[in-house]
Every structure is written in structure tokens, then in C-alpha cells.
N, C-alpha and C. Protein backbone atom coordinates (compact mmCIF):
# COMPACT_ATOMS: atom_id res chain seq x y z
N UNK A 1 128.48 134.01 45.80
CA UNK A 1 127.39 134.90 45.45
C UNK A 1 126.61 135.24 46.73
N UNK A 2 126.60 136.40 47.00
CA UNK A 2 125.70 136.87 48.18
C UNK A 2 124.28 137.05 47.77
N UNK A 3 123.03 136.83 49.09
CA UNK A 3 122.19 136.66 48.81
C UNK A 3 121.07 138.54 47.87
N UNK A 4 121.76 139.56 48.19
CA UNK A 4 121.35 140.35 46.99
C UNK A 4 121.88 140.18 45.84
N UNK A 5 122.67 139.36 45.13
CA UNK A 5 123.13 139.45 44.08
C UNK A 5 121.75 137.65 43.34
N UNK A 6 122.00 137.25 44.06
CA UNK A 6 121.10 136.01 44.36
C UNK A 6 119.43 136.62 43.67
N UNK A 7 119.08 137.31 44.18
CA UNK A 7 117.90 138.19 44.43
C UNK A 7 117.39 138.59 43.08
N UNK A 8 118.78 139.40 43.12
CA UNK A 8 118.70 140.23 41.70
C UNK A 8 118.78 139.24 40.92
N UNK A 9 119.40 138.34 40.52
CA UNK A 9 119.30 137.37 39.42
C UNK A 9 117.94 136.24 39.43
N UNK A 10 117.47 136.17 40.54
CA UNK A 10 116.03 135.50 40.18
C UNK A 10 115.05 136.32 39.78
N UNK A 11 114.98 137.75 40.34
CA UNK A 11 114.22 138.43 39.55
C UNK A 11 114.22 138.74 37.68
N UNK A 12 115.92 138.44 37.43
CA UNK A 12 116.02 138.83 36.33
C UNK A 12 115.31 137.39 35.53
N UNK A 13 115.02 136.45 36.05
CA UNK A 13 115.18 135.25 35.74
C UNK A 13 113.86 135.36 35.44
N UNK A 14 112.88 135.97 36.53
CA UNK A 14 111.42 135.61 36.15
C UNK A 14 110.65 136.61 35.05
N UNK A 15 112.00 137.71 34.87
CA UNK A 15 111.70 138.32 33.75
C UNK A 15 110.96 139.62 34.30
N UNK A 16 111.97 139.89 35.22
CA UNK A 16 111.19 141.40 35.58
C UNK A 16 112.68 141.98 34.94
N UNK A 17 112.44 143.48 34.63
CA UNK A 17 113.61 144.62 33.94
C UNK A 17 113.58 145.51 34.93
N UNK A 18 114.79 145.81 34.61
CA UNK A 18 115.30 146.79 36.19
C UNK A 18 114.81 148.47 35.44
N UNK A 19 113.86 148.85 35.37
CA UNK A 19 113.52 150.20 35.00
C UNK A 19 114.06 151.61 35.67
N UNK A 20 114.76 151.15 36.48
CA UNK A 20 115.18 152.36 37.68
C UNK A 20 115.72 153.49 37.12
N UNK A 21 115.28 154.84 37.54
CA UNK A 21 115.63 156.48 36.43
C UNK A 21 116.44 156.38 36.76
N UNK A 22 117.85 157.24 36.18
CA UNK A 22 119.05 157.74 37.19
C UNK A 22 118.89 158.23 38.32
N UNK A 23 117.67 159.47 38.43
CA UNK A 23 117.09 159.93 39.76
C UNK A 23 117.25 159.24 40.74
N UNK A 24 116.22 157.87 40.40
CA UNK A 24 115.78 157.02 41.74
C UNK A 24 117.20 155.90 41.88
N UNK A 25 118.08 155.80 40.96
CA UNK A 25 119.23 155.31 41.26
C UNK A 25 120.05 155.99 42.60
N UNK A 26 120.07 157.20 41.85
CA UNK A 26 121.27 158.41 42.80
C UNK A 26 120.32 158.32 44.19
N UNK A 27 118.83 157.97 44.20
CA UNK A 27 118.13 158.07 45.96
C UNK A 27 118.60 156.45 46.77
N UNK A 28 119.00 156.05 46.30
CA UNK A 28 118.92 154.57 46.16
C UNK A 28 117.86 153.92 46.29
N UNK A 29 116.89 153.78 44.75
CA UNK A 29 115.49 153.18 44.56
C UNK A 29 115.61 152.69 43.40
N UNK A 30 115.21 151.20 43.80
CA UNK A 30 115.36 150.13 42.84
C UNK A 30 113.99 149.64 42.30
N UNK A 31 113.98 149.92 40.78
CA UNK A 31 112.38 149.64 40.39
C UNK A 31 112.18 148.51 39.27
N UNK A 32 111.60 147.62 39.65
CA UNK A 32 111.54 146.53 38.20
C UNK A 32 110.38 146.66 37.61
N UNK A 33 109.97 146.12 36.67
CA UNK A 33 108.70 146.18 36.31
C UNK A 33 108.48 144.30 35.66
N UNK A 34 107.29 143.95 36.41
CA UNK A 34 107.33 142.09 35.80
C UNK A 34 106.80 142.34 34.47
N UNK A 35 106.71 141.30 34.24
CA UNK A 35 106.27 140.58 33.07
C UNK A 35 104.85 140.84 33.01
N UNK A 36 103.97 140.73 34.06
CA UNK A 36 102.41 141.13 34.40
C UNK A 36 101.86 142.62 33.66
N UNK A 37 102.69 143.61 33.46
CA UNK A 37 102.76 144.83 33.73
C UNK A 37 102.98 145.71 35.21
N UNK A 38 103.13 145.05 36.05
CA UNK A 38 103.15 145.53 37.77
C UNK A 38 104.47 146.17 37.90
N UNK A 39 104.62 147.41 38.09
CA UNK A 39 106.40 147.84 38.41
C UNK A 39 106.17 147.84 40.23
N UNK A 40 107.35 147.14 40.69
CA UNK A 40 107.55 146.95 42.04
C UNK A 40 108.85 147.75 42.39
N UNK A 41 109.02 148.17 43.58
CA UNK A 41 110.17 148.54 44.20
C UNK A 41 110.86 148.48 45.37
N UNK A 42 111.81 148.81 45.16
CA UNK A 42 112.72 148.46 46.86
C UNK A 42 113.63 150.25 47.19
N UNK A 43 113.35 150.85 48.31
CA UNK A 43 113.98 152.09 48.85
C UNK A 43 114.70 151.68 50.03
N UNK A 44 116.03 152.67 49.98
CA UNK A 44 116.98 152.17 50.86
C UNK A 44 116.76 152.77 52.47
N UNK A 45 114.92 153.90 52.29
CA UNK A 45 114.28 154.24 53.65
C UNK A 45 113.61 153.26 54.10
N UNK A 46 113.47 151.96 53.54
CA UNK A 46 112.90 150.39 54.34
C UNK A 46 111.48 150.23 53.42
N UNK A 47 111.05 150.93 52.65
CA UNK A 47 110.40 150.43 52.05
C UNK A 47 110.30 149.45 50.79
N UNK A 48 109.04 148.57 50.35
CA UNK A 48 108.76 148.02 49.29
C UNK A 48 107.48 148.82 49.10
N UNK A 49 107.49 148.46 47.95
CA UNK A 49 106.13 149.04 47.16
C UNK A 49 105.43 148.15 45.85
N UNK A 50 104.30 148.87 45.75
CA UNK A 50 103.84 147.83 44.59
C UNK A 50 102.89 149.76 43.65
N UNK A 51 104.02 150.25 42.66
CA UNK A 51 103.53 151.10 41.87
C UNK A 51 102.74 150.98 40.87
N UNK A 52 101.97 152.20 40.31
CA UNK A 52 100.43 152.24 39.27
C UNK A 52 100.74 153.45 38.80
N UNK A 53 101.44 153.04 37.62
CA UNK A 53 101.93 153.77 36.89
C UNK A 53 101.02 154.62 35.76
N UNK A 54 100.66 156.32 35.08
CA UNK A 54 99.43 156.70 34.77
C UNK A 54 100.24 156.27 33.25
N UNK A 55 99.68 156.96 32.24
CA UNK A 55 99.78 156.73 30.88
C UNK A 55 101.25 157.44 30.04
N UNK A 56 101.71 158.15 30.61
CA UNK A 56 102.52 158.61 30.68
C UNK A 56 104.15 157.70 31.03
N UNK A 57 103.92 157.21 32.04
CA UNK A 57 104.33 156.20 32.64
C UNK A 57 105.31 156.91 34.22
N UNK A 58 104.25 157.41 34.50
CA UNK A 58 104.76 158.27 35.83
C UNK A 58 104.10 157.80 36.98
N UNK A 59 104.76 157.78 38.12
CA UNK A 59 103.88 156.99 39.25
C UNK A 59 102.32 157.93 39.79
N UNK A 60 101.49 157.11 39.52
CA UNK A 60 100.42 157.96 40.36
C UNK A 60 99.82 157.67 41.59
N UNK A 61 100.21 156.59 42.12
CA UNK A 61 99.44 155.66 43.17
C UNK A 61 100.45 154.59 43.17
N UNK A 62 100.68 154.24 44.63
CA UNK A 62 101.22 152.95 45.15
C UNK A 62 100.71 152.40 46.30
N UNK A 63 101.22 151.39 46.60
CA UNK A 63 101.43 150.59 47.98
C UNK A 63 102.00 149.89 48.49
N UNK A 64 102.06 150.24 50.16
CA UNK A 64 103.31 149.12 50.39
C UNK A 64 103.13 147.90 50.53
N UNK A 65 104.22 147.00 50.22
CA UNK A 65 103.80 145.51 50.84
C UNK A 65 105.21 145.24 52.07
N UNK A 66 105.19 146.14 52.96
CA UNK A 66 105.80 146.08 54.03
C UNK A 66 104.92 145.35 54.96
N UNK A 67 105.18 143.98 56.15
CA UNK A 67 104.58 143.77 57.17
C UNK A 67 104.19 144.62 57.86
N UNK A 68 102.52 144.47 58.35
CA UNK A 68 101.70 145.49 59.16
C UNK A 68 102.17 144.90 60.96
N UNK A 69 101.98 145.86 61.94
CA UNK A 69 101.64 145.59 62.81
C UNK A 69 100.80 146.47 63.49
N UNK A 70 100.06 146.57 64.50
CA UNK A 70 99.11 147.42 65.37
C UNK A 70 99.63 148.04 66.82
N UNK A 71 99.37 149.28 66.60
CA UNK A 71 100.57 149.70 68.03
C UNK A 71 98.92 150.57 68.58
N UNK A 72 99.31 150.38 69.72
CA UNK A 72 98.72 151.46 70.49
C UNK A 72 98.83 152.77 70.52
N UNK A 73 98.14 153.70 70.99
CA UNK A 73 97.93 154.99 71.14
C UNK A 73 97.55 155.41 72.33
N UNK A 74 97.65 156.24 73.16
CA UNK A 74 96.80 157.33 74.01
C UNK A 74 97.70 158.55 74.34
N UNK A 75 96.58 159.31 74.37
CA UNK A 75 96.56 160.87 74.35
C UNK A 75 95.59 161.55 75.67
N UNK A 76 96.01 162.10 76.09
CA UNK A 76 95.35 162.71 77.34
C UNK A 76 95.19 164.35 76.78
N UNK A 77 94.22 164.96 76.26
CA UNK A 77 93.84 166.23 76.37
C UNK A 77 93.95 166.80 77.56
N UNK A 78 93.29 168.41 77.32
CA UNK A 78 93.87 169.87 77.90
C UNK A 78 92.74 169.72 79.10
N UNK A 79 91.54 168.77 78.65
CA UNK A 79 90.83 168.66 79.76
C UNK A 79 90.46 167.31 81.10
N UNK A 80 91.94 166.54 80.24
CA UNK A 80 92.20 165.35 81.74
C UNK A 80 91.25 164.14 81.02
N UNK A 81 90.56 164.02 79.86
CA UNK A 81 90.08 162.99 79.03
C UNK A 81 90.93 162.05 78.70
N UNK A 82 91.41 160.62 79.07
CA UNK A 82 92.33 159.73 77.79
C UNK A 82 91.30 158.98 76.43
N UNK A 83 91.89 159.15 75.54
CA UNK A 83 91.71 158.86 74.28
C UNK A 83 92.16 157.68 73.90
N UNK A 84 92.40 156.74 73.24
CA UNK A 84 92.90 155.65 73.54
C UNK A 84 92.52 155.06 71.76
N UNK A 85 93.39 154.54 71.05
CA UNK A 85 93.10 153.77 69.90
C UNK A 85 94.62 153.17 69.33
N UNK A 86 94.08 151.98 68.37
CA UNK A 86 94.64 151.33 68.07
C UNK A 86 95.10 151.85 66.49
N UNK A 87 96.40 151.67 65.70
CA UNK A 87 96.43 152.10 64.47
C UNK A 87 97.81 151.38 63.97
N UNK A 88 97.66 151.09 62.88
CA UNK A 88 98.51 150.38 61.79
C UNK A 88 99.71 150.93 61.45
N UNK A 89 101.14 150.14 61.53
CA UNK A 89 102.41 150.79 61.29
C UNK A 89 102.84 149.76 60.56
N UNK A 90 103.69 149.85 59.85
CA UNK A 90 104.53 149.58 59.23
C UNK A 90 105.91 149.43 58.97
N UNK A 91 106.33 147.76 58.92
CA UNK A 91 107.64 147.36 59.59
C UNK A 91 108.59 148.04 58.49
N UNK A 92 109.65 148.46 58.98
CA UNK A 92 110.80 149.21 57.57
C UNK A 92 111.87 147.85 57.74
N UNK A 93 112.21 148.03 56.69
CA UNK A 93 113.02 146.60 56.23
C UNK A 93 114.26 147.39 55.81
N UNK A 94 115.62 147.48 57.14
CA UNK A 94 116.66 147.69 56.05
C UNK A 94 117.94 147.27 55.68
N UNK A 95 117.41 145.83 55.57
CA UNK A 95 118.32 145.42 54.81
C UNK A 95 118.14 145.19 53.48
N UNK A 96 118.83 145.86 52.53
CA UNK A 96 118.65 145.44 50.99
C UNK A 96 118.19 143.91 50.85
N UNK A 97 119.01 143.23 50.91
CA UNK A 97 119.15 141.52 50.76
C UNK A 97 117.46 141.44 50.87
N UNK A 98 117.01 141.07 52.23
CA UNK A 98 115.72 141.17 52.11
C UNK A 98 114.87 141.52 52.20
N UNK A 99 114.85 142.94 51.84
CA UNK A 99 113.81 143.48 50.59
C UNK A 99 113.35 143.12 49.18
N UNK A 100 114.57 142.99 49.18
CA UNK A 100 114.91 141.59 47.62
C UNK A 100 114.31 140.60 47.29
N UNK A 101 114.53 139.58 48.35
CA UNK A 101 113.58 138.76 48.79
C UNK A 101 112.43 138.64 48.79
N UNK A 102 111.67 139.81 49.35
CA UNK A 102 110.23 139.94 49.43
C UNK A 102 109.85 140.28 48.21
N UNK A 103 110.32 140.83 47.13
CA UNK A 103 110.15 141.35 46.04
C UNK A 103 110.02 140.40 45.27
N UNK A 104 111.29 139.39 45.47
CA UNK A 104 110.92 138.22 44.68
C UNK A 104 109.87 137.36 45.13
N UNK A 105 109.53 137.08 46.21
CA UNK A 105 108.33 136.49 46.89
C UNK A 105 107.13 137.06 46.07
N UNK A 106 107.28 138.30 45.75
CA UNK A 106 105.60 139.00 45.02
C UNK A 106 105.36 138.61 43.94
N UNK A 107 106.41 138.71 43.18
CA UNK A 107 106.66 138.32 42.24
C UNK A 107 106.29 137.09 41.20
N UNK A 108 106.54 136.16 41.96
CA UNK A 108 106.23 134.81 42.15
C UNK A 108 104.97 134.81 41.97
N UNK A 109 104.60 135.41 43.42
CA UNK A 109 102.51 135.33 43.51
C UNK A 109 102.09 135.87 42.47
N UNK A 110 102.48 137.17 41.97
CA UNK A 110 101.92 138.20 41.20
C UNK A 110 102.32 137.56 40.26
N UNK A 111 103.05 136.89 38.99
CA UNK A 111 103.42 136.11 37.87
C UNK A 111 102.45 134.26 38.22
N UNK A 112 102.20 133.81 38.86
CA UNK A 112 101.11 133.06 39.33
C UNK A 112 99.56 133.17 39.37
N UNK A 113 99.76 134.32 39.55
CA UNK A 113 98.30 135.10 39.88
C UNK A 113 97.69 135.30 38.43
N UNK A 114 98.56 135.69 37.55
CA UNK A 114 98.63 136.19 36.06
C UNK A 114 98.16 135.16 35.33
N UNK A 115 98.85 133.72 35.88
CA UNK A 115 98.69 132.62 34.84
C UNK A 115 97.77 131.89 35.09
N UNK A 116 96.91 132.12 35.95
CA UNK A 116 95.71 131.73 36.69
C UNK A 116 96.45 130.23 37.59
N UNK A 117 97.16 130.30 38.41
CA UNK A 117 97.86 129.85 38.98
C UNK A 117 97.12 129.69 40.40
């Protein structure tokens, strides 16, 4: 058993359902939804996410739970000024396997979090 197949079966375990449209199948986007009500996901462009789904049950708002890091910046304008700042990026993850992983990692917290854990 390889470790995405691994993945996928602990998630199934903690009782998340694989909700994924055909759409987001054919993009390759994998969406569960826990037990909490929280639908989470994994995209094969390196992202995870944590979706907020409206009443309908259509995405209206997300976020990632990709590792942050801080990169630098500077910019020199038309008039010989440097500009200089710091700003937040975001690591892309692409390997399926662990994306998986991290998903199940949330999971965990987020089904913990629920049970007043």
C-alpha cells in the first residue's frame, strides 16, 4: 500500500466523504467534507484548502493551509527611489501523497477541535 492510498483510507476512516464533482475530478481536485461539517481539499496546482461552503452548497470563501514563508521585495522606481518590503508566499506542495497527509493532519485537529479535545 503506498502512502496516498494510506491517506485516503485514514481519511475515510475518520469519516470524511470524498464529495469531489466530476468537474473538479476531470481538474484533478480532491474534496472531502469531515464529519465537523468543514469540506477540505487537495489541487494537483500544490494547493490545500480549507472551503465555506454558502447554502446552496457552492464554494464561497476559502483558505489555504499551505506553509507560509516571507520573501523579500524591492523595486526601484522611474525616479531612482528603492522601495523595499517584506510579503507572504506560499509553499505549493506537489506531491499528492503529501498533501494527503496534511489533510489528514487537519483533520485530526479539526475532528479534536469539535470534540472539545
Amino acid at each position: 500500500m503506498n502512502e496516498e492510498q494510506l491517506a485516503l483510507d485514514t481519511l475515510k476512516a475518520l469519516g470524511a466523504k470524498d464529495t469531489s464533482s466530476p468537474a473538479q475530478t476531470k481538474r484533478g481536485t480532491t474534496c472531502f467534507t469531515l464529519p465537523t461539517g468543514r469540506c477540505i481539499s487537495e489541487h494537483k496546482t500544490g494547493y490545500i484548502r480549507v472551503n465555506y461552503l454558502n447554502k446552496n452548497g457552492s464554494i464561497y470563501t476559502c483558505y489555504q493551509l499551505n506553509p507560509q514563508y516571507k520573501s523579500a521585495h524591492k523595486v526601484i522606481n522611474m525616479f531612482g527611489e528603492l522601495y523595499e518590503w517584506d510579503y507572504t508566499k506560499r509553499m505549493l506542495i506537489n506531491n499528492r501523497a503529501e498533501r494527503l497527509k496534511r489533510l489528514v493532519l487537519y483533520a485530526i485537529k479539526d475532528i479534536n477541535e469539535a470534540n472539545g479535545q
